[in-house]
C-alpha atoms as a PDB file:
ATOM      1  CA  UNK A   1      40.670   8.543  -5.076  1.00  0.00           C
ATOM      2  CA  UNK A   2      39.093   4.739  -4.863  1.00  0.00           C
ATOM      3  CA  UNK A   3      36.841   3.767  -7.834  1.00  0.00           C
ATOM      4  CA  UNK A   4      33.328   2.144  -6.767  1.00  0.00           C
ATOM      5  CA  UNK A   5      31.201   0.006  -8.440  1.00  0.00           C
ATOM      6  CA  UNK A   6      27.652  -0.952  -7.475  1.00  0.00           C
ATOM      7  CA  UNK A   7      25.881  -4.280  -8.091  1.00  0.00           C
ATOM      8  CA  UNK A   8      23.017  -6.230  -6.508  1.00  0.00           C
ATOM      9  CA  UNK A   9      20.029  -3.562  -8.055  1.00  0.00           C
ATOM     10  CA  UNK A  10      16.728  -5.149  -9.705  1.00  0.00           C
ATOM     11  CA  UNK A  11      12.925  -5.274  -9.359  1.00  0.00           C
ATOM     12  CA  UNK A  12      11.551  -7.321  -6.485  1.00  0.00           C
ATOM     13  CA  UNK A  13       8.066  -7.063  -4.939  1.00  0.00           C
ATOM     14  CA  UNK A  14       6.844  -5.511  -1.842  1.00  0.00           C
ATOM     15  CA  UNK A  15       8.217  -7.569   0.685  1.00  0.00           C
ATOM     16  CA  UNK A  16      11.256  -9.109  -0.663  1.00  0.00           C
ATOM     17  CA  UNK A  17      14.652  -8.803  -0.096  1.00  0.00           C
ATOM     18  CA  UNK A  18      17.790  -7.404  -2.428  1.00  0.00           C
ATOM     19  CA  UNK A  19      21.739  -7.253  -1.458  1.00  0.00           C
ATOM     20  CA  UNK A  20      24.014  -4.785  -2.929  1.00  0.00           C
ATOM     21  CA  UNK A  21      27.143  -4.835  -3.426  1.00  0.00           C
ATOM     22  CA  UNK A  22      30.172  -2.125  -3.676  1.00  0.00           C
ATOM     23  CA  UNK A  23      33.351  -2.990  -4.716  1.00  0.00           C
ATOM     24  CA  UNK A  24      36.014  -0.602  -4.347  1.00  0.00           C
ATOM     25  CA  UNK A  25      38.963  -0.525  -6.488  1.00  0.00           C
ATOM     26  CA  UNK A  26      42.435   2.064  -6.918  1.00  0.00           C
ATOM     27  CA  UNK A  27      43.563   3.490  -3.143  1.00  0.00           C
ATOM     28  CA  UNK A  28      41.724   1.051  -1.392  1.00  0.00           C
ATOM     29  CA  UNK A  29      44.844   1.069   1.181  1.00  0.00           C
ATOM     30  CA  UNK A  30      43.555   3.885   3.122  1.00  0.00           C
ATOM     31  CA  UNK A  31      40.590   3.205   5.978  1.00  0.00           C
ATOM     32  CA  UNK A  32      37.501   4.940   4.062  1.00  0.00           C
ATOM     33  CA  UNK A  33      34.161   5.731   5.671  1.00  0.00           C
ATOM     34  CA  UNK A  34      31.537   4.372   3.250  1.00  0.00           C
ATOM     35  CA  UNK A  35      27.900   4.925   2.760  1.00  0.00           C
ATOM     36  CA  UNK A  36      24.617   4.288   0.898  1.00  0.00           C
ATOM     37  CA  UNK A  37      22.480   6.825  -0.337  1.00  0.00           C
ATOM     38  CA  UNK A  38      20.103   6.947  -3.070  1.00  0.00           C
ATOM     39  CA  UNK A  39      17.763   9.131  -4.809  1.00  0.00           C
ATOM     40  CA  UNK A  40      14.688   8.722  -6.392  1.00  0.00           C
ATOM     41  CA  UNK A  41      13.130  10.848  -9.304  1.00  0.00           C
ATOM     42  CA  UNK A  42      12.641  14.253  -8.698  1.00  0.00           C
ATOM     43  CA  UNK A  43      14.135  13.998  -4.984  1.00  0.00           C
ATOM     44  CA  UNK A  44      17.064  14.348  -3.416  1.00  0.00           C
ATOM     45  CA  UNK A  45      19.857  11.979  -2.917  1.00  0.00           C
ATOM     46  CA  UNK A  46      19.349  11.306   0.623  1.00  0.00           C
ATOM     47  CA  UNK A  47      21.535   8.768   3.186  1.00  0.00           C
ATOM     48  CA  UNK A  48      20.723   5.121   3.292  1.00  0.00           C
ATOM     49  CA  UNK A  49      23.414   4.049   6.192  1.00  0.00           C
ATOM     50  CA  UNK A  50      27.022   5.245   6.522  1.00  0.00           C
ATOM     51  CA  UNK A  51      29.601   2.717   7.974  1.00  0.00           C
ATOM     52  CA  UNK A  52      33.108   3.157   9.473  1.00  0.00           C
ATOM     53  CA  UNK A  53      36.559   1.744   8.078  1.00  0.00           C
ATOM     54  CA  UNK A  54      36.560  -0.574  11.104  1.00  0.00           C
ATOM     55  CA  UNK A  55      32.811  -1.432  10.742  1.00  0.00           C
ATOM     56  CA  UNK A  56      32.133  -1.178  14.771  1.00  0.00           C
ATOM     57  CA  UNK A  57      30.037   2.316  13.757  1.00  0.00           C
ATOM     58  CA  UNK A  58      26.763   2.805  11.535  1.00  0.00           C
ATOM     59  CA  UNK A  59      24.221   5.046  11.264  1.00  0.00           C
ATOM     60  CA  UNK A  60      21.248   4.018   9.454  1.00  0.00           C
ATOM     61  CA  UNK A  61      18.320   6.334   8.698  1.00  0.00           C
ATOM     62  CA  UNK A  62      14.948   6.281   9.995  1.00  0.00           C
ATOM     63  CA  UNK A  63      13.118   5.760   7.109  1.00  0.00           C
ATOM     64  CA  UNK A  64      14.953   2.296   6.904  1.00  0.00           C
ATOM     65  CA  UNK A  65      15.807   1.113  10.349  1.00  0.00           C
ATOM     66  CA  UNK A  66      15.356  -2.051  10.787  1.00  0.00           C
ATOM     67  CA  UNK A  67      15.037  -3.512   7.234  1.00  0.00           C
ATOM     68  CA  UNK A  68      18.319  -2.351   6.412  1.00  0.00           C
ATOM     69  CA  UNK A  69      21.810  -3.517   7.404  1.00  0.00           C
ATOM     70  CA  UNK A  70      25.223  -1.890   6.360  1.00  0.00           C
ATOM     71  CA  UNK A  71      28.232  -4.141   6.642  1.00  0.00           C
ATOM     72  CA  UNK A  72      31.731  -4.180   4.864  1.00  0.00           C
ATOM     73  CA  UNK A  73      34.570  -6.611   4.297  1.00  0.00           C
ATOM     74  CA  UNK A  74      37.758  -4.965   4.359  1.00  0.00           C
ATOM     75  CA  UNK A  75      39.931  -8.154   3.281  1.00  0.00           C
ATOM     76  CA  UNK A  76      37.630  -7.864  -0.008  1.00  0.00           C
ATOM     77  CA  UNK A  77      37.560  -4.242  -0.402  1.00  0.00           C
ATOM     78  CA  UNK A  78      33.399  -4.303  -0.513  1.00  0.00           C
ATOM     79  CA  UNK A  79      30.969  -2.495   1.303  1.00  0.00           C
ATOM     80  CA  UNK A  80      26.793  -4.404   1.204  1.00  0.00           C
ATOM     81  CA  UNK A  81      23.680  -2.847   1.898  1.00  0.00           C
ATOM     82  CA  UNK A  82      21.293  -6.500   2.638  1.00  0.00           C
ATOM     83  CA  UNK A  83      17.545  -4.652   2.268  1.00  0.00           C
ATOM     84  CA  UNK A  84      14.914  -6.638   3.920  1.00  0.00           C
ATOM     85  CA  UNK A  85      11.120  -6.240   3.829  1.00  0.00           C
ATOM     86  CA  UNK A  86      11.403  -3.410   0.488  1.00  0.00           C
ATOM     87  CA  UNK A  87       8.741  -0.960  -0.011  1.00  0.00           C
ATOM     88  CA  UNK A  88       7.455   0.408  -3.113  1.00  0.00           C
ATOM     89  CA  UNK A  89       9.258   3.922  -1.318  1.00  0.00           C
ATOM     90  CA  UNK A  90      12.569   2.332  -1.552  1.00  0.00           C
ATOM     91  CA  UNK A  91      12.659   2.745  -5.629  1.00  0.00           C
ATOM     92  CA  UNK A  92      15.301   4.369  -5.969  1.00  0.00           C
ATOM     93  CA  UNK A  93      18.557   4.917  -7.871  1.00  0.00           C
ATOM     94  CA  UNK A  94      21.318   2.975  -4.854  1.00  0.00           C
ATOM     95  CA  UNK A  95      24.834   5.233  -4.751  1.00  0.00           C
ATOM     96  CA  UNK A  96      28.110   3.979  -2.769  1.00  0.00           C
ATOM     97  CA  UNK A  97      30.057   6.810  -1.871  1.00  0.00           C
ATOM     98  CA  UNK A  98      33.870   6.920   0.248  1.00  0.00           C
ATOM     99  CA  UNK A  99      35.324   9.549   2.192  1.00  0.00           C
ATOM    100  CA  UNK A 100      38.607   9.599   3.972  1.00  0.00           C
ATOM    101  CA  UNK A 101      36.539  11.615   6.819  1.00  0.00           C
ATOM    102  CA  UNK A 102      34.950  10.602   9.716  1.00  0.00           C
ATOM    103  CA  UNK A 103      31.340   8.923   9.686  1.00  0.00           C
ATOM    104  CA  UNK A 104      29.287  11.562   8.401  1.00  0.00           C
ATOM    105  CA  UNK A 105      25.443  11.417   7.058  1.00  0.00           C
ATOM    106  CA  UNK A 106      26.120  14.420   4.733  1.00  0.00           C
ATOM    107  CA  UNK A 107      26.597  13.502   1.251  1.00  0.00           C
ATOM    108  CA  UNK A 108      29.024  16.333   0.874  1.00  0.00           C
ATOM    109  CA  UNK A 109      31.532  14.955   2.998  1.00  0.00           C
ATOM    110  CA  UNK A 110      32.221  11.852   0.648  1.00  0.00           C
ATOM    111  CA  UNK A 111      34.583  12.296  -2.259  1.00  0.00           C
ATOM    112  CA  UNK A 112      34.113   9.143  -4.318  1.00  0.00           C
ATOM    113  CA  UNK A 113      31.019   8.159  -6.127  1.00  0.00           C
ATOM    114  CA  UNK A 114      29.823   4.805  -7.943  1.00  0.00           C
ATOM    115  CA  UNK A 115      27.455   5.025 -11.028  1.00  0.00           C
ATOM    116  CA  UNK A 116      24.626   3.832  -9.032  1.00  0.00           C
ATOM    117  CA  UNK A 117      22.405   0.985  -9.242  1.00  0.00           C
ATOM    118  CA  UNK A 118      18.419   0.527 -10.191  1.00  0.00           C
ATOM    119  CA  UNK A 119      16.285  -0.683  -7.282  1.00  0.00           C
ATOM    120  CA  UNK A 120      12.703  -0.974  -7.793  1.00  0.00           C
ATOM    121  CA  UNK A 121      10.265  -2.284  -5.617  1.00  0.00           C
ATOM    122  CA  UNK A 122       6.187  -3.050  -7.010  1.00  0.00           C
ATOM    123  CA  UNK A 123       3.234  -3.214  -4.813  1.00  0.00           C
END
């Protein structure tokens, strides 16, 4: 399995931007679909955007299309989530998550977890 570790997370206003970060560490040397999800209190952890190893396919949901861009940097072994325009809706708990699967918007397909990171957006 590849370790992952989140970063980027904080409170910004309605309207501002945050970057995360997900560095992945251990078997990095096989070609791992990666995603964002997140989940916010009481909800389910839902996708964000799901990327593949080569980067040339995303899928990005609807509730964030458009404000959000998934990219990754193989030669650094890190996956970012750049989230533009935030709404208070966005607070949420940020998860990067690996699979050695195909692209794929259900969280059960992915078999590496980071701890997560805070995001919280104020009106």
């Amino acid at each position: 399995q590849v370790q992952l570790v989140e970063s980027g997370g904080g409170l910004v206003q309605a309207g501002g931007s945050l970057r995360l970060s997900c560095a992945a560490s251990g078997r990095t040397n096989s070609q791992y679909t990666m995603g964002w999800f997140r989940q916010a209190p009481g909800k389910e952890r839902e996708v964000v955007a799901v990327i593949s190893w080569s980067g040339r396919n995303t899928n990005t949901a609807d509730s964030v299309k458009g404000r959000f861009t998934i990219s990754r940097d193989n030669a650094k072994n890190t996956v970012y989530l750049q989230m533009n325009s935030l709404k208070p809706e966005d607070t949420a708990v940020y998860y990067c998550a690996a699979t050695r699967g195909p692209l794929s918007i259900n969280r059960f397909a992915y078999e590496s977890w980071g701890q997560g990171t805070q995001v919280t957006v104020s009106s």
